[in-house]
Each structure stands twice: as structure tokens, then as C-alpha cells.
Protein backbone atom coordinates (compact mmCIF):
# COMPACT_ATOMS: atom_id res chain seq x y z
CA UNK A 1 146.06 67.07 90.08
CA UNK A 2 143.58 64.28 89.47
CA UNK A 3 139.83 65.50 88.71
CA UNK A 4 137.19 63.12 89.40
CA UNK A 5 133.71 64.48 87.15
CA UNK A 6 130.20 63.58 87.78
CA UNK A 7 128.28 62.40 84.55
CA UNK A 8 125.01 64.09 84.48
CA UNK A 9 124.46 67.81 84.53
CA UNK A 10 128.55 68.41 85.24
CA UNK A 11 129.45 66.64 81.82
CA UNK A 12 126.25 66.71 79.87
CA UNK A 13 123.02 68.37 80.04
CA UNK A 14 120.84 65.81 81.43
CA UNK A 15 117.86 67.74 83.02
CA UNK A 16 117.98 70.03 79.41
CA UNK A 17 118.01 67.46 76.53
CA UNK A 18 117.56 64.00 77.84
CA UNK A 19 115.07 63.91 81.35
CA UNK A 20 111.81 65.86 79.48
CA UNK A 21 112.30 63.20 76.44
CA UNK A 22 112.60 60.06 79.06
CA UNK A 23 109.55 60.97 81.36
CA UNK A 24 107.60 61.82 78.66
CA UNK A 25 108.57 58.14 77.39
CA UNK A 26 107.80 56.64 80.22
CA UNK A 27 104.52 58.02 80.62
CA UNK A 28 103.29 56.24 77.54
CA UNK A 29 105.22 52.95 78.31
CA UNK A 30 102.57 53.34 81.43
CA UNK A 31 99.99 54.20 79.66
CA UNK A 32 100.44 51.46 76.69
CA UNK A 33 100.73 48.79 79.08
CA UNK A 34 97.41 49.64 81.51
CA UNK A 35 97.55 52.88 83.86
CA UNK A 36 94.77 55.38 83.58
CA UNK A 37 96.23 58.69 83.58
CA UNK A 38 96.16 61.56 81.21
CA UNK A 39 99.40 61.74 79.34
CA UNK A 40 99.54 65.56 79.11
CA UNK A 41 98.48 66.02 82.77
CA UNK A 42 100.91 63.39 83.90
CA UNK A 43 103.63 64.93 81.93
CA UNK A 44 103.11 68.32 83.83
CA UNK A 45 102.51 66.44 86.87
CA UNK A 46 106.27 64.47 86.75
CA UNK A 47 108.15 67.50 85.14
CA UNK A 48 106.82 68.97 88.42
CA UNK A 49 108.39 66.67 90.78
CA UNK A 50 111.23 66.21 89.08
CA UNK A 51 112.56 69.95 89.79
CA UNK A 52 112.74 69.05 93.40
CA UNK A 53 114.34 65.36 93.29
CA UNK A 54 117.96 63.83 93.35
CA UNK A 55 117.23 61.94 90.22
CA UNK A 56 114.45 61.39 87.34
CA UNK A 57 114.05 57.17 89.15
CA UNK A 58 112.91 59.17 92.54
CA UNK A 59 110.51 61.64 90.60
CA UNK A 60 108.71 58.80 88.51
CA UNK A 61 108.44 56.76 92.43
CA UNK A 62 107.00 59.97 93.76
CA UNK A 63 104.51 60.37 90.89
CA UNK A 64 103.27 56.79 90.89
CA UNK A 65 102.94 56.90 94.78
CA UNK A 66 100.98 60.07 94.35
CA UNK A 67 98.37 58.07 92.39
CA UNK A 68 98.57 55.52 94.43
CA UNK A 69 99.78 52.76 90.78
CA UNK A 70 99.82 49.54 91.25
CA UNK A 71 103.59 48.00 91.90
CA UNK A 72 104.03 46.65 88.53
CA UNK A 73 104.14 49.59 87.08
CA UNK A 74 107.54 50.53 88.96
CA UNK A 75 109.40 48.06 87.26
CA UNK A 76 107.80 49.14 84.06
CA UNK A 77 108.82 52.55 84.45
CA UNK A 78 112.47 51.68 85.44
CA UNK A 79 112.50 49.59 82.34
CA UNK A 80 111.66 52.83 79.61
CA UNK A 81 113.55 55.07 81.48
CA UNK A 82 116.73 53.46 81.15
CA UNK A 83 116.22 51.81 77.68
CA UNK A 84 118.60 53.53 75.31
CA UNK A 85 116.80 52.50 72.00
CA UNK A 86 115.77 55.71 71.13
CA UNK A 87 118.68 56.12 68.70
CA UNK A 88 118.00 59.47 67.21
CA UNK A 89 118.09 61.19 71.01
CA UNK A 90 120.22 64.38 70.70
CA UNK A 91 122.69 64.46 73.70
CA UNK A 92 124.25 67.70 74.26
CA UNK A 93 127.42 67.94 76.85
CA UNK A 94 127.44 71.26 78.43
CA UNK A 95 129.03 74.26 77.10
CA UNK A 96 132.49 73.92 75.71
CA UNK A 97 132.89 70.27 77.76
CA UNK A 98 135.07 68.38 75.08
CA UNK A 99 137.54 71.43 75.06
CA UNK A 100 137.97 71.80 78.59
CA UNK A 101 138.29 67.95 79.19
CA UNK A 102 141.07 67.89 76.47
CA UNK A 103 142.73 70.93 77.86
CA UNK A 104 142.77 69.49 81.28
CA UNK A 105 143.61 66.34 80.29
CA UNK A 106 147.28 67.19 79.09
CA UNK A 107 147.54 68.45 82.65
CA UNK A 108 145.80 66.08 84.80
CA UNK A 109 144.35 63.26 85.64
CA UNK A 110 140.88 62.62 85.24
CA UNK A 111 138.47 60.18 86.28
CA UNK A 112 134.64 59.83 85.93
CA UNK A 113 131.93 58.56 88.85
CA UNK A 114 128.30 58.51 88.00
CA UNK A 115 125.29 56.59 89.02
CA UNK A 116 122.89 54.68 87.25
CA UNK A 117 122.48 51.81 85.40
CA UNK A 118 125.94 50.83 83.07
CA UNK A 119 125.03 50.76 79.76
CA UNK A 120 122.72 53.47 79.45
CA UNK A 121 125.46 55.38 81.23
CA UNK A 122 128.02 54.80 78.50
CA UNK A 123 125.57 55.22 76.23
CA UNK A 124 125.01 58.85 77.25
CA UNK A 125 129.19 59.10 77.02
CA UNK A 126 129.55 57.78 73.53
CA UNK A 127 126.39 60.07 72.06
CA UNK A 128 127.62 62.89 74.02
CA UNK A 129 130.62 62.47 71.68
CA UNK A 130 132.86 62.48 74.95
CA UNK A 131 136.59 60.86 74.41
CA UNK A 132 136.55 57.96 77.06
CA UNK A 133 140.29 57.86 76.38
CA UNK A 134 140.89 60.90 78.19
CA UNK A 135 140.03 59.45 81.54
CA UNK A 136 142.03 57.00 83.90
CA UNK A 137 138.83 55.67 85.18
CA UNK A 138 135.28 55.60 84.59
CA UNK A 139 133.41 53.95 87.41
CA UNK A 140 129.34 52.93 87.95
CA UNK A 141 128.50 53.74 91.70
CA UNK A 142 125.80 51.20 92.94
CA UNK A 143 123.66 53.06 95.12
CA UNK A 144 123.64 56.96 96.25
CA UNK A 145 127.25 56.69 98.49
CA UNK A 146 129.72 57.43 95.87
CA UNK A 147 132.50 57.48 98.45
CA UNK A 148 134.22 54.31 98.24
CA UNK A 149 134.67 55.01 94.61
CA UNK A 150 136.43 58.29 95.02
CA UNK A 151 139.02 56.34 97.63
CA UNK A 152 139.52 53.64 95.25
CA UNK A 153 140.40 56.22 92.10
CA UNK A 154 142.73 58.28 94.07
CA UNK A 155 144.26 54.99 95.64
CA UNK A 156 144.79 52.80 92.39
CA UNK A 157 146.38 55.81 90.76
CA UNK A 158 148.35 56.69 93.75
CA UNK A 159 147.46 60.63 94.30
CA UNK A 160 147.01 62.23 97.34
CA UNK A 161 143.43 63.44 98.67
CA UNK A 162 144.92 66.72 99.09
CA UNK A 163 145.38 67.21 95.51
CA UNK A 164 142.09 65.55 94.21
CA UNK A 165 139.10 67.63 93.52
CA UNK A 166 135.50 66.32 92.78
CA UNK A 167 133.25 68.25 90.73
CA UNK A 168 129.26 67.50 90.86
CA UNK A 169 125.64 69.30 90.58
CA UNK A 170 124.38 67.29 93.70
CA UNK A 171 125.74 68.39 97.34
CA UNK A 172 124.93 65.50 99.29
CA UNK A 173 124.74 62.56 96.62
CA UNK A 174 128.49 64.11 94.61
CA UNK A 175 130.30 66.00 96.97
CA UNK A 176 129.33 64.58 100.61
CA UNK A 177 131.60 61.71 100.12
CA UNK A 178 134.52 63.58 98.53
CA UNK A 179 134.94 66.19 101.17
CA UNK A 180 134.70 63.53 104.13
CA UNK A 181 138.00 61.75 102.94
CA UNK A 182 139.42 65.36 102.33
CA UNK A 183 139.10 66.06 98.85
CA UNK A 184 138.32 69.64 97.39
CA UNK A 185 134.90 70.08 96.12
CA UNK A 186 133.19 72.12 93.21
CA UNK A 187 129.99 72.40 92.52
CA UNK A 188 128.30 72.61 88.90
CA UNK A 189 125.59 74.92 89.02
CA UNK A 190 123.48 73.11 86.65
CA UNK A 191 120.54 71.01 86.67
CA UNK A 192 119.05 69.58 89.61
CA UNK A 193 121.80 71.18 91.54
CA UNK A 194 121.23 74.27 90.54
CA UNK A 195 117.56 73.77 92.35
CA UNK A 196 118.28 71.62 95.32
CA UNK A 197 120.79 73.61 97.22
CA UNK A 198 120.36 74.12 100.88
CA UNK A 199 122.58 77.30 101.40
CA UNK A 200 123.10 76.61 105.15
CA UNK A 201 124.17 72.70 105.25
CA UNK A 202 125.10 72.66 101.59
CA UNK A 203 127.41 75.15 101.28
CA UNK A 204 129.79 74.01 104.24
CA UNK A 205 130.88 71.06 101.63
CA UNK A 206 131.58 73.01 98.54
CA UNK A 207 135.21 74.81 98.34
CA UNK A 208 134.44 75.91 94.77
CA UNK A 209 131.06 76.69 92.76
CA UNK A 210 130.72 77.53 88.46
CA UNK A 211 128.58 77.68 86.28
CA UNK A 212 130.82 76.43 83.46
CA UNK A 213 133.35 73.72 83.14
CA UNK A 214 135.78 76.46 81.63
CA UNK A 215 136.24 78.06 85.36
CA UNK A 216 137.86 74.81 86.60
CA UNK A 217 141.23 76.01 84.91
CA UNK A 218 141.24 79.49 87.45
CA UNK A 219 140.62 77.13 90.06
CA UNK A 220 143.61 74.61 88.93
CA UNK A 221 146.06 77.40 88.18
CA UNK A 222 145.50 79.47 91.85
């Protein structure tokens, strides 16, 4: 079988231990370099939005349309949240992650496809302490339509799309792609997936749903 793994909140815990630390950074890059806000009210403000957004970029656009912030401060904020310099950052996979991705990976293929920008991407992979080794492909998707990168895993290593699975916390942005060229779909129930989740459309494009990494070896062996 060949398992292809979203990055954030399927591999590590994102929304736990790195999104609160990178708003809250980003707030006082705004701050330091001109926008009147409140840091503590902003912070509540952001963490607010956040809960119901795809991804930490489209809460920070939401909060600095709320206030109505001058353009500059977009690229400003893009710029802290994806600067990796804060070297003592703790970043925790999710429970039991490095076992399971061993285990599976005597049995299976497996393959990575997350978005966001490259190096801070890999960066999150290396302090994660995750074995890049262990997967046949590790791919940056450009944009929201991971799709074409699913088809061009499964065809460079030759599997078929019957036999591929795709496991991700977001329905539409992870696992709307995989299930139109056929693949079988699992949801992590973790992170921002775990609060955007539209049971009637949603649902129709997961085959599988867990709450830990662990339950993808029932799936495999049935």
C-alpha cells in the first residue's frame, strides 16, 4: 500500500505547540514595526479566528481585514509567521507518530504532501525529530489543490489509486483531491479538522476517520 500523510495536525501537533507561539509572534512583529493594537486583545482576537480557518496565513488576513491594517502589514505578518529562527520552539509530533511511521514503513510506502512555504516546512520535519528517510517522497503543494501532487506520487512510484490512501485533518484542502482520482481517504481528527467539519458534504469524502495515527494499522490489515 502506499500512504500519502499530511504534515500539520496528521504528523505533528501544529494547532497545539506551534500556531499559539507564531500568532502571538506575529502580533508583536506588527506591533514593533507600527500597528496600533493591543497585544493581549489582539492575541484573543486571532486565537479566535483561527479556530474557524483552513490555516493560521487566512486567520492573520481575517484579523488584519477586521481592523481594517494597512497592506504592508500583510507582508509583514507573512514574513514572522513563517520565519523559523525561533530555535528553542518545542515541536511535538502527535501521539506515538515516529513508531507508527516506522512500523508502517517496513510495510509500505509512504509519502508526505503539505502546504506552505519549504523551508519552514522541513524545518517543522527535522525538529519534530521525524526520519525523512522513511518516505519515498516529500512534496511542497503550491497553493490549496493538492491533487496533482497525489497523481504524481502514486504515478512516479508506479502504485495503483486503488491501493493508495491519503490521510489529512482538512476535508476539502487534504482529502478533496485524493478521493476525486479514487484514492481512499482518512481523516485525522485533530486540529483544525477536528473543528471545521461539515458532517453533511464532508463526510461523503472520508472512507476512514481516527483520532490517532496508531488506528491506521486496523485499517491496513482489514
Amino acid at each position: 500500500m502506499l500512504i500519502i500523510f499530511d504534515l500539520d495536525d496528521t504528523l505533528i501537533d501544529t494547532s497545539g505547540s506551534i500556531t499559539p507561539i507564531f500568532l502571538r509572534k506575529t502580533i508583536k512583529t506588527l506591533i514593533k514595526n507600527g500597528l496600533k493594537i493591543d497585544e493581549n486583545k489582539a492575541f484573543e482576537e486571532i486565537i479566535k479566528i483561527d479556530k474557524t480557518c483552513s490555516s493560521s496565513k487566512e486567520s492573520v488576513k481575517k484579523f488584519l481585514l477586521n481592523i481594517n491594517a494597512n497592506k504592508i502589514f500583510y507582508d509583514i505578518a507573512y514574513m514572522a509567521m513563517t520565519d523559523s529562527s525561533l530555535s528553542d520552539i518545542k515541536i511535538f509530533t502527535l501521539k506515538n507518530a515516529n513508531q507508527t511511521l516506522k512500523y508502517l514503513s517496513n510495510l509500505h510506502k509512504l509519502a508526505i504532501v503539505t502546504a506552505g512555504d519549504e523551508k519552514f516546512q522541513f524545518y517543522k520535519i527535522k525538529k519534530a525529530g521525524i526520519d525523512t528517510s522513511i518516505f519515498s517522497k516529500i512534496l511542497i503543494a503550491k497553493g490549496g489543490d493538492k491533487e496533482p501532487y497525489y497523481k504524481k506520487i502514486i504515478e512516479e512510484l508506479n502504485f495503483d489509486v486503488k491501493k493508495s490512501f491519503v490521510c489529512g485533518d482538512r476535508v476539502k484542502i487534504d482529502l478533496l483531491g485524493a478521493k476525486k482520482i479514487g484514492c481512499k481517504t482518512i481523516r485525522m481528527k485533530w486540529g483544525r479538522g477536528k473543528n471545521i467539519f461539515n458532517k453533511k458534504e464532508d463526510s461523503k469524502l472520508v472512507d476512514y476517520t481516527i483520532s490517532s495515527l496508531e488506528e491506521i494499522k486496523t485499517i491496513l490489515e482489514n
